[in-house]
PDB file of N, CA and C in Angstrom:
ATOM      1  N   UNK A   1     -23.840   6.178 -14.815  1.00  0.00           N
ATOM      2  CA  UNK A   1     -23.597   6.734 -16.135  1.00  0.00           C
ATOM      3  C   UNK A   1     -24.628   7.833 -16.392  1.00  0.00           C
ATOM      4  N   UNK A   2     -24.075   9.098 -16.506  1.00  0.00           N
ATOM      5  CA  UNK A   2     -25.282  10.286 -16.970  1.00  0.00           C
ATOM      6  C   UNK A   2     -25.813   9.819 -18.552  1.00  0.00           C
ATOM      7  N   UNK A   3     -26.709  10.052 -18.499  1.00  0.00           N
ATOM      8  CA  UNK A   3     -27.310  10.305 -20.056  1.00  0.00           C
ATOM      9  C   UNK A   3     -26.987  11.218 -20.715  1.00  0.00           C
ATOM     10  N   UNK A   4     -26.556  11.054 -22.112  1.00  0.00           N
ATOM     11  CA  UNK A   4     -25.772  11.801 -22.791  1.00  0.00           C
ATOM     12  C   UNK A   4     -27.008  12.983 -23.272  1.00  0.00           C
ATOM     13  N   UNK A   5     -26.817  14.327 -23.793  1.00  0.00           N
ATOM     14  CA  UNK A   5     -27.920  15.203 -24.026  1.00  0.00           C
ATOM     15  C   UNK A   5     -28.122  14.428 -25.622  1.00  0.00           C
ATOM     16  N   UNK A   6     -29.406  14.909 -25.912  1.00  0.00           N
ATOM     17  CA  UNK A   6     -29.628  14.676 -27.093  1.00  0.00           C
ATOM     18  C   UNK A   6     -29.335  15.009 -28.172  1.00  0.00           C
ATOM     19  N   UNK A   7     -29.692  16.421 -28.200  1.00  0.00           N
ATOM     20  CA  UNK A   7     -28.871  17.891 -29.184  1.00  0.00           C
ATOM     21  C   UNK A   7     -27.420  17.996 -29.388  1.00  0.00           C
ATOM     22  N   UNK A   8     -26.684  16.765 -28.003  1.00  0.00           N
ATOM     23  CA  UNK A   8     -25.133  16.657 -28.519  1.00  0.00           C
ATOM     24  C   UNK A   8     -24.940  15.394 -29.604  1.00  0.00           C
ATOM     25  N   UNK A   9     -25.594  14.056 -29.717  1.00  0.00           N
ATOM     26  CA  UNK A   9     -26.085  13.324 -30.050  1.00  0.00           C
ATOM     27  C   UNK A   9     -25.384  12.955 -31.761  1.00  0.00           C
ATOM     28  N   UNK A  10     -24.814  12.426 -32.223  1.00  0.00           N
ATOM     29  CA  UNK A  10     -24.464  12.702 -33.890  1.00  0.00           C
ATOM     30  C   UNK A  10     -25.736  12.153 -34.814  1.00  0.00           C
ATOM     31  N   UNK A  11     -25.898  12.154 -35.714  1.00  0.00           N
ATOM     32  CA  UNK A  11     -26.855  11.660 -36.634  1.00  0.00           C
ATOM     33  C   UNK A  11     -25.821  11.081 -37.189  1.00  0.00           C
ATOM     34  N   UNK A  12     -26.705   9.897 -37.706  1.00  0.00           N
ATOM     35  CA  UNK A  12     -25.625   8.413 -38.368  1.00  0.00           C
ATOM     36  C   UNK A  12     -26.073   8.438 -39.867  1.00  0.00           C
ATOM     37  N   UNK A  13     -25.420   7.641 -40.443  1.00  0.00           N
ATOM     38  CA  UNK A  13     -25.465   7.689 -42.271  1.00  0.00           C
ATOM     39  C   UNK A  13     -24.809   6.352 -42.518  1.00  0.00           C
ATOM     40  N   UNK A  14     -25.225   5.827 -44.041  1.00  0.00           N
ATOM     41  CA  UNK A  14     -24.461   4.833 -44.470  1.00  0.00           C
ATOM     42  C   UNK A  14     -23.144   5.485 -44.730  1.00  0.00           C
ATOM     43  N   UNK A  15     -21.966   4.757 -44.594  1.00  0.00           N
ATOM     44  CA  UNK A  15     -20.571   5.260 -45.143  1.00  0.00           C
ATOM     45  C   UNK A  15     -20.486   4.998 -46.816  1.00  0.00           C
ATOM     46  N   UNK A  16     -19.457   6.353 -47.062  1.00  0.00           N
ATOM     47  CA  UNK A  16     -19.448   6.458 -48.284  1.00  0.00           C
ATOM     48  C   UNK A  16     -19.655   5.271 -48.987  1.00  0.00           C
ATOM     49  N   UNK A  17     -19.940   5.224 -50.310  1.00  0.00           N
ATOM     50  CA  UNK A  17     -20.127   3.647 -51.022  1.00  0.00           C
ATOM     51  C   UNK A  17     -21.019   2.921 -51.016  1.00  0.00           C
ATOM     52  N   UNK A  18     -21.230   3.001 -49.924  1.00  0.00           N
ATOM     53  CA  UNK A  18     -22.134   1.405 -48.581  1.00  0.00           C
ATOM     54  C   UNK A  18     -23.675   1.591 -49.826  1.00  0.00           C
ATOM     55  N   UNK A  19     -23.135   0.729 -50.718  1.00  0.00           N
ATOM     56  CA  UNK A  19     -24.293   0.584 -51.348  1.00  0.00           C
ATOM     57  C   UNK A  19     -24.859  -0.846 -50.912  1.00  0.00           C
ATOM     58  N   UNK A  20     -25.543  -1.511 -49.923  1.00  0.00           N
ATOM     59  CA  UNK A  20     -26.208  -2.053 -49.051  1.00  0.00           C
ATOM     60  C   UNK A  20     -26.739  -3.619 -49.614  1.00  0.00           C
ATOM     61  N   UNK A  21     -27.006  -4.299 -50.097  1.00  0.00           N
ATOM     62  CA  UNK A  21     -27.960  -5.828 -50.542  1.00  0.00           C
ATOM     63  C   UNK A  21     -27.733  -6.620 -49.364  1.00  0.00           C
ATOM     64  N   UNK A  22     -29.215  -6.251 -48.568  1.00  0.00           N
ATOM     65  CA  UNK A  22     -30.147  -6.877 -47.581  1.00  0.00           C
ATOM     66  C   UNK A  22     -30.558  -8.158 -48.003  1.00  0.00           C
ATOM     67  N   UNK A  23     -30.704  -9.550 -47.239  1.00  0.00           N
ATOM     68  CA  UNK A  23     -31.374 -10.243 -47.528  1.00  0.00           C
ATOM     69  C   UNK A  23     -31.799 -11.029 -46.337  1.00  0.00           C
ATOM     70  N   UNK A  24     -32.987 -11.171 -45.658  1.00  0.00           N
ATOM     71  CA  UNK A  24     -33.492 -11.531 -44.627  1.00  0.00           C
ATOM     72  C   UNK A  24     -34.152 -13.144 -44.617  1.00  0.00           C
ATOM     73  N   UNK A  25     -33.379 -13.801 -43.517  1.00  0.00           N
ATOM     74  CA  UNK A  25     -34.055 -15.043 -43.199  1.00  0.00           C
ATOM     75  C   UNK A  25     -33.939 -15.731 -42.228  1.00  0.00           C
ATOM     76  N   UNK A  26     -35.259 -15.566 -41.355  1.00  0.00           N
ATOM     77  CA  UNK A  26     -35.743 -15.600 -40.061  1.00  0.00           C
ATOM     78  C   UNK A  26     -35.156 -14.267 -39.062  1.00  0.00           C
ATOM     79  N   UNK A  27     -34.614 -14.826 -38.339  1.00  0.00           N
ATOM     80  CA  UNK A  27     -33.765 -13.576 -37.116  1.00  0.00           C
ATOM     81  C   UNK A  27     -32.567 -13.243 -37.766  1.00  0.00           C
ATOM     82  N   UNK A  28     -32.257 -13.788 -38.768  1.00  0.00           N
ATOM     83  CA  UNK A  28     -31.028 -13.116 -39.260  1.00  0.00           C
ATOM     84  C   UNK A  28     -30.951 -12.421 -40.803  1.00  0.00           C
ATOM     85  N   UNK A  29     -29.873 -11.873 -40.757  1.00  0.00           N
ATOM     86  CA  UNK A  29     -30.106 -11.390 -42.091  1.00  0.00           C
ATOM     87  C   UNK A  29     -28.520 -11.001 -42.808  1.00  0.00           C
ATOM     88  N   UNK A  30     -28.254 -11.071 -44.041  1.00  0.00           N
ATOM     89  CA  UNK A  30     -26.444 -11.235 -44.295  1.00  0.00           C
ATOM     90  C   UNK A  30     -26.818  -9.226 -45.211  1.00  0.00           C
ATOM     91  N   UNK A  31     -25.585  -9.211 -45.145  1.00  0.00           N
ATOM     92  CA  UNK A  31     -25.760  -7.282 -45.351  1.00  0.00           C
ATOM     93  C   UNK A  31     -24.218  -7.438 -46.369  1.00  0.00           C
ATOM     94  N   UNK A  32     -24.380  -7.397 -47.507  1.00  0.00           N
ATOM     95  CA  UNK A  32     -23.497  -7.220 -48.228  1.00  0.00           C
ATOM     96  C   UNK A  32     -22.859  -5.657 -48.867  1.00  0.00           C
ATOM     97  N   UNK A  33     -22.105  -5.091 -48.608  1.00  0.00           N
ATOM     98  CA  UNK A  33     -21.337  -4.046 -48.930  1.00  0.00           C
ATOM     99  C   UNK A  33     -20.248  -4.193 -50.418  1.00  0.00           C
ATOM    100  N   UNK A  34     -21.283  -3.430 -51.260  1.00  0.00           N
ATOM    101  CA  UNK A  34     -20.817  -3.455 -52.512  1.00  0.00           C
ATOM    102  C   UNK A  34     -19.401  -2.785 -52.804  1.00  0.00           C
ATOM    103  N   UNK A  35     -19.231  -1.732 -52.092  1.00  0.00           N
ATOM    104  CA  UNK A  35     -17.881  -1.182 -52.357  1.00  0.00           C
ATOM    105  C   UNK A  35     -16.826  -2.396 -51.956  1.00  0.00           C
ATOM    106  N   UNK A  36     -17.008  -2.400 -50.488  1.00  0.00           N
ATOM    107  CA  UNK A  36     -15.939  -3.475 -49.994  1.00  0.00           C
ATOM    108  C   UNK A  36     -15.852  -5.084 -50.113  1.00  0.00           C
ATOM    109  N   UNK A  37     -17.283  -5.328 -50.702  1.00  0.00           N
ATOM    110  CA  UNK A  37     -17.298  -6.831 -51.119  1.00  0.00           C
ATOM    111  C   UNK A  37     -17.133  -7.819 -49.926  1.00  0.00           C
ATOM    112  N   UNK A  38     -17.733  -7.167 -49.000  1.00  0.00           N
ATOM    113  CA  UNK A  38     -17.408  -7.837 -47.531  1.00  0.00           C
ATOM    114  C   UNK A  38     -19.300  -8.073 -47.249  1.00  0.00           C
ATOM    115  N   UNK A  39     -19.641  -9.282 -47.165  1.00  0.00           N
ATOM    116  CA  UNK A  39     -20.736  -9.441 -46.310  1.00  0.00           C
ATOM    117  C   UNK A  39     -20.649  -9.712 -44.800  1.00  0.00           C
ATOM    118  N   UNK A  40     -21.846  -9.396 -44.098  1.00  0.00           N
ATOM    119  CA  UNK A  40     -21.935  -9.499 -42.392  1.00  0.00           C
ATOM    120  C   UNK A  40     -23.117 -10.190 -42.520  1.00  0.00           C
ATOM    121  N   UNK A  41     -23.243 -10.857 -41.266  1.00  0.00           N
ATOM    122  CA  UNK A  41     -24.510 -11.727 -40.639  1.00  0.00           C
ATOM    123  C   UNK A  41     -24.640 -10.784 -39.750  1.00  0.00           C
ATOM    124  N   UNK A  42     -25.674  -9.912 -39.623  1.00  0.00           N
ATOM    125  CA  UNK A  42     -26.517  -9.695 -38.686  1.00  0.00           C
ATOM    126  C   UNK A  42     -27.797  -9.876 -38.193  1.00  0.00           C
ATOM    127  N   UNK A  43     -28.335  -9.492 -37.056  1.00  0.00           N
ATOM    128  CA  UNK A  43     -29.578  -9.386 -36.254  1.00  0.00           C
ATOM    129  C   UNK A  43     -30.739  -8.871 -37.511  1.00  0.00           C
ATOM    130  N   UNK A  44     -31.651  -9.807 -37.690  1.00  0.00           N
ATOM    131  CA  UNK A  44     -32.923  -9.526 -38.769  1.00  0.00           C
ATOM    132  C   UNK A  44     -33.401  -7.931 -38.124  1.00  0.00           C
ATOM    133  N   UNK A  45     -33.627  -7.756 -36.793  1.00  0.00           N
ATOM    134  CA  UNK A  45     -34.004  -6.577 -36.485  1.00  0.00           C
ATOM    135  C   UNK A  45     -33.246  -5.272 -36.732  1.00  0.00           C
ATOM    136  N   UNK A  46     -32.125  -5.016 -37.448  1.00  0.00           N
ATOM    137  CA  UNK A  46     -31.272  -4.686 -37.748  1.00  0.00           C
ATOM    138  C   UNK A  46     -31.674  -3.490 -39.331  1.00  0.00           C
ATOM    139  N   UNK A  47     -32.627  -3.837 -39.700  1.00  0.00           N
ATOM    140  CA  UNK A  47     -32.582  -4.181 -41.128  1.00  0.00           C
ATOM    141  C   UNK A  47     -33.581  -2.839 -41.136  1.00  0.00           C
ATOM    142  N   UNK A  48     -34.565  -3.130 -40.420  1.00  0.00           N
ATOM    143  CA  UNK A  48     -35.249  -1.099 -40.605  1.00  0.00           C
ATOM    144  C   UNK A  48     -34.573   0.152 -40.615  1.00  0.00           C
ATOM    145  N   UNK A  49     -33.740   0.012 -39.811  1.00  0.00           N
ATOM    146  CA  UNK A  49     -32.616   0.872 -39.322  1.00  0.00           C
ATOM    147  C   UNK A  49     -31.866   1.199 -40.094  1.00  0.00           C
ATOM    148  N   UNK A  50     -31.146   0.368 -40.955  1.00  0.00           N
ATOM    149  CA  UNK A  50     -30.166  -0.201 -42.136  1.00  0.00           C
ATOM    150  C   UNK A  50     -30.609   0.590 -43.710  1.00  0.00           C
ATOM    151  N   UNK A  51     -31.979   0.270 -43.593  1.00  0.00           N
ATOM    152  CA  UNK A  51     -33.433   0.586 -44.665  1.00  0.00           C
ATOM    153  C   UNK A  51     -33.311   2.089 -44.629  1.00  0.00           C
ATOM    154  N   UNK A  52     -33.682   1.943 -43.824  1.00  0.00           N
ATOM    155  CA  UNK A  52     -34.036   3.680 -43.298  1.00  0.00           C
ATOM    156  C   UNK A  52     -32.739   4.478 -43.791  1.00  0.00           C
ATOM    157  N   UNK A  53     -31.373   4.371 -43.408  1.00  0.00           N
ATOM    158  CA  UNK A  53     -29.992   5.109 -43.469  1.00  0.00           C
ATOM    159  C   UNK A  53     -29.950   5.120 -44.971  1.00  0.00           C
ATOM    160  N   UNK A  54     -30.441   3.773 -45.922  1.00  0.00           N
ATOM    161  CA  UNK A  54     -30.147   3.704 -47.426  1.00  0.00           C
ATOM    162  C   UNK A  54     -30.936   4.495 -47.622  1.00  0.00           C
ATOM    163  N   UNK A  55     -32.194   4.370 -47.612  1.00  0.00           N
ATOM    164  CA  UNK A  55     -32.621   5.298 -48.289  1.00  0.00           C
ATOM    165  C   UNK A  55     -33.105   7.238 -48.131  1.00  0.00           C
ATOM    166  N   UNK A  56     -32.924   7.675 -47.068  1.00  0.00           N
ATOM    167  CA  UNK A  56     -33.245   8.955 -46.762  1.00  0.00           C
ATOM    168  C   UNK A  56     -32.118   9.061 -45.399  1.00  0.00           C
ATOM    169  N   UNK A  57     -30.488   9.225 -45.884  1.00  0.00           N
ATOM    170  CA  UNK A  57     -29.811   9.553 -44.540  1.00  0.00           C
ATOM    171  C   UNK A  57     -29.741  11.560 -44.285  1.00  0.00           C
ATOM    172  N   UNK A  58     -29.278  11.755 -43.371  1.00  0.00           N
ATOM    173  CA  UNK A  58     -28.875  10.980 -41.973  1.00  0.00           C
ATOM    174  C   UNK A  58     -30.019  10.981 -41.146  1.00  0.00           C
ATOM    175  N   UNK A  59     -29.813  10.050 -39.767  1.00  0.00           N
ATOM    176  CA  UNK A  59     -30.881  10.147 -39.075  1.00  0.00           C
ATOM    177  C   UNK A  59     -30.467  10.057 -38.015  1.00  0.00           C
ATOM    178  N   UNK A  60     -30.965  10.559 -36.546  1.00  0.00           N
ATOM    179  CA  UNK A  60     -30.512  10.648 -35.330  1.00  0.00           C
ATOM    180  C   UNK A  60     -30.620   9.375 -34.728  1.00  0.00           C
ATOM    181  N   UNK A  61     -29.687   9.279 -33.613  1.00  0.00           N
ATOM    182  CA  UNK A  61     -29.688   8.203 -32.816  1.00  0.00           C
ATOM    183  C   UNK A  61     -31.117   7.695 -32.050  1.00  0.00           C
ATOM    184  N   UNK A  62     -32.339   8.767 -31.875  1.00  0.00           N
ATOM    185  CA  UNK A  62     -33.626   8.265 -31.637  1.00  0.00           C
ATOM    186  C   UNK A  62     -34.702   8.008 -32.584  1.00  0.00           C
ATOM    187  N   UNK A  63     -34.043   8.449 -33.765  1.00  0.00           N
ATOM    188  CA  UNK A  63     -34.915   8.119 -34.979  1.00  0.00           C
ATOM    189  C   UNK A  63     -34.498   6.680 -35.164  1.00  0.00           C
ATOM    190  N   UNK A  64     -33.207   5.857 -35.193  1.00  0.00           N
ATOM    191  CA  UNK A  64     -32.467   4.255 -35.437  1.00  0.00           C
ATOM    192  C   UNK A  64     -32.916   3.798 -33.813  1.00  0.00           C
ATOM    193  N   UNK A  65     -33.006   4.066 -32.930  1.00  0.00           N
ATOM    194  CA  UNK A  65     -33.206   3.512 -31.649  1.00  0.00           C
ATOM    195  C   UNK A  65     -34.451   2.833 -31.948  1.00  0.00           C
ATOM    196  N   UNK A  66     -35.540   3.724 -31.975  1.00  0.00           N
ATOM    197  CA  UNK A  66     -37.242   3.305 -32.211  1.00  0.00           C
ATOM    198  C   UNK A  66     -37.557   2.424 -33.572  1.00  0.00           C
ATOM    199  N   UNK A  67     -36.370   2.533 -34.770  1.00  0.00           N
ATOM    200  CA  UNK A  67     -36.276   1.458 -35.525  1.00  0.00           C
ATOM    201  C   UNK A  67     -35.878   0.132 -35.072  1.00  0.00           C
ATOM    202  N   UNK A  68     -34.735  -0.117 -34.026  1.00  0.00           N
ATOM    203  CA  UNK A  68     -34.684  -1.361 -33.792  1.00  0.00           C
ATOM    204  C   UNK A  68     -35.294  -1.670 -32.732  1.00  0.00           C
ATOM    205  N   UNK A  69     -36.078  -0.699 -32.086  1.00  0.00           N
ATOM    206  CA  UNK A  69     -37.175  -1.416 -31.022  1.00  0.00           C
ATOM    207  C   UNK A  69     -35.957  -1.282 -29.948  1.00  0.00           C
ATOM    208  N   UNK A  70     -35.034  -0.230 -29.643  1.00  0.00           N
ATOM    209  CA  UNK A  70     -33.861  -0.571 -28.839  1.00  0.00           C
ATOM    210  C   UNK A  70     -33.855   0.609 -27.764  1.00  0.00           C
ATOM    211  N   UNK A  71     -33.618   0.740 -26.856  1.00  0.00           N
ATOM    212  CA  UNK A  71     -33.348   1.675 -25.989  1.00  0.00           C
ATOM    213  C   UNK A  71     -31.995   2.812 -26.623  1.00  0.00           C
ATOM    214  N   UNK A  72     -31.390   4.065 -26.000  1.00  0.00           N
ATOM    215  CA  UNK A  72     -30.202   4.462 -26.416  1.00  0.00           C
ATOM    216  C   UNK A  72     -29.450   3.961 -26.635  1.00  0.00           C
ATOM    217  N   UNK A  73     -28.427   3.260 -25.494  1.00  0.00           N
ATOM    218  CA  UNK A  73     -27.547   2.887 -25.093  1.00  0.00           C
ATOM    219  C   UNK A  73     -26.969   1.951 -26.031  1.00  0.00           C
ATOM    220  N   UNK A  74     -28.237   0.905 -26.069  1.00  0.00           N
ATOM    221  CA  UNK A  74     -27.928  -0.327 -27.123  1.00  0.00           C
ATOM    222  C   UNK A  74     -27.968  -0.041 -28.469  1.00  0.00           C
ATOM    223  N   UNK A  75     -29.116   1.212 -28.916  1.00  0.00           N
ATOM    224  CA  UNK A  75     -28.754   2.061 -30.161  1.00  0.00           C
ATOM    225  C   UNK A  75     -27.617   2.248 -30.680  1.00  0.00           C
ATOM    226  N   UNK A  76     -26.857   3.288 -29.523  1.00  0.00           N
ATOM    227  CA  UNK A  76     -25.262   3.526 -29.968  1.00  0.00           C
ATOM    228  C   UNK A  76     -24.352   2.647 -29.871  1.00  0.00           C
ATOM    229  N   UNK A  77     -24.250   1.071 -29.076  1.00  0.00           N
ATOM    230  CA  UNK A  77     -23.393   0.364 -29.064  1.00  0.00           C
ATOM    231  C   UNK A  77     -23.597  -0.313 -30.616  1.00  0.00           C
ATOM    232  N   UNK A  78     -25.041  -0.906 -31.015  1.00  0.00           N
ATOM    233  CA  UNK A  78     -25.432  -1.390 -32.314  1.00  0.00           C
ATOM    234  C   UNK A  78     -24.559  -0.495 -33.399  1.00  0.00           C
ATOM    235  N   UNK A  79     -24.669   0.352 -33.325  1.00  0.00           N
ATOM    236  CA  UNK A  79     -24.024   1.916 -34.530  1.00  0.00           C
ATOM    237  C   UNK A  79     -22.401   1.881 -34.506  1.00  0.00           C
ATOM    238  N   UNK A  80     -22.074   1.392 -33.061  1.00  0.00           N
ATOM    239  CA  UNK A  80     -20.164   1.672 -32.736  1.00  0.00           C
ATOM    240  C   UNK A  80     -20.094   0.460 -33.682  1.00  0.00           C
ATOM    241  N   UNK A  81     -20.566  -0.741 -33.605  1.00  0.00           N
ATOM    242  CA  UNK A  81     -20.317  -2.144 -33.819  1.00  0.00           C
ATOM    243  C   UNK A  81     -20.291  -2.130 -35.440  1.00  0.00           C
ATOM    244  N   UNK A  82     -21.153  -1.286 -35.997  1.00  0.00           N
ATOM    245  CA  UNK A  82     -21.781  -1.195 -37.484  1.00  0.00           C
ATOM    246  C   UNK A  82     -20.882  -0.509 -37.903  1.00  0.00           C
ATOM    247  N   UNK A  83     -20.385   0.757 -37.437  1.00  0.00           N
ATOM    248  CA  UNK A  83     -19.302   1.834 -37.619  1.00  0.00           C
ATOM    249  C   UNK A  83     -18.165   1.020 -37.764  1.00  0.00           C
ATOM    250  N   UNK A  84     -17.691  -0.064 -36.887  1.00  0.00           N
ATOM    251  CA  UNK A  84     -16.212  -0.967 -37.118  1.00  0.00           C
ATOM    252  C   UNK A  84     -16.419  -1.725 -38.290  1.00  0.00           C
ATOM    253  N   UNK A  85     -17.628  -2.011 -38.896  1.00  0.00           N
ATOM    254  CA  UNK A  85     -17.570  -2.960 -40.298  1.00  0.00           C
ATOM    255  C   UNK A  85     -17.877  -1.862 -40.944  1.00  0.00           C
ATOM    256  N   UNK A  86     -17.655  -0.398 -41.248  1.00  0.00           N
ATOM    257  CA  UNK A  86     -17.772   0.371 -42.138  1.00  0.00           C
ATOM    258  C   UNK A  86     -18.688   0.092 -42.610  1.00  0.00           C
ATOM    259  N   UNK A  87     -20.021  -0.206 -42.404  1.00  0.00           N
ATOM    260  CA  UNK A  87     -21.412   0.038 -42.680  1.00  0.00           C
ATOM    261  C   UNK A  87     -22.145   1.279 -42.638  1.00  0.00           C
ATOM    262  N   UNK A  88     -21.845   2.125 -41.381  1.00  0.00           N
ATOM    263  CA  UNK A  88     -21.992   3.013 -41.085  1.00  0.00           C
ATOM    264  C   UNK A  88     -21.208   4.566 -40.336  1.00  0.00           C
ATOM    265  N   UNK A  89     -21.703   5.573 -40.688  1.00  0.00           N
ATOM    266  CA  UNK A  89     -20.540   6.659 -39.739  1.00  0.00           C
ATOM    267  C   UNK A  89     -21.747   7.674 -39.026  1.00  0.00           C
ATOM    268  N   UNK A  90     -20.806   8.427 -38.021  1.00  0.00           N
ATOM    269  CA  UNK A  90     -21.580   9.470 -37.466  1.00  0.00           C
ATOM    270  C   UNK A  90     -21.661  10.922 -38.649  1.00  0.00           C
ATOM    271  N   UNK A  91     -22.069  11.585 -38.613  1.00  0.00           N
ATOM    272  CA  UNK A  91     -22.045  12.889 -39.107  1.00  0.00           C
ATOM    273  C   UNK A  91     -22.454  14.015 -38.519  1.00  0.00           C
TER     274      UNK A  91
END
């Protein structure tokens, strides 16, 4: 698999709405989405990343990588996965 360039790279954002209520306990943490009224259980490590997009978006895929302590790869799979619960989009 080549490595994708960087400069092609999208910068990610909360999706429209995604007004966010975090609540963390232990390794996990539930992520409630006010527009859609849909909560998720995710990964507690999850949540800087998450932090970060609420409050000052967009941010590049190596700016959210070094938030979850994650390599690329697993960066952008974390973001595809987040992107299918409309948590998040590219821009």
């Amino acid at each position: 698999m080549t490595p994708a360039d960087p400069a092609t790279l999208p910068a990610w954002t909360l999706t429209y709405g995604a007004d966010l209520s975090i609540r963390v306990w232990g390794e996990d943490c539930l992520v409630h989405h006010a527009l859609s009224n849909d909560t998720h259980r995710l990964a507690a490590w999850l949540v800087p990343a998450l932090e970060r997009l609420a409050a000052q978006p967009p941010a590049s895929l190596d700016e959210l990588a070094a938030l979850m302590d994650a390599d690329h790869e697993t960066a952008a799979d974390v973001l595809q996965q987040l992107q299918q619960l409309s948590l998040v989009q590219p821009c």
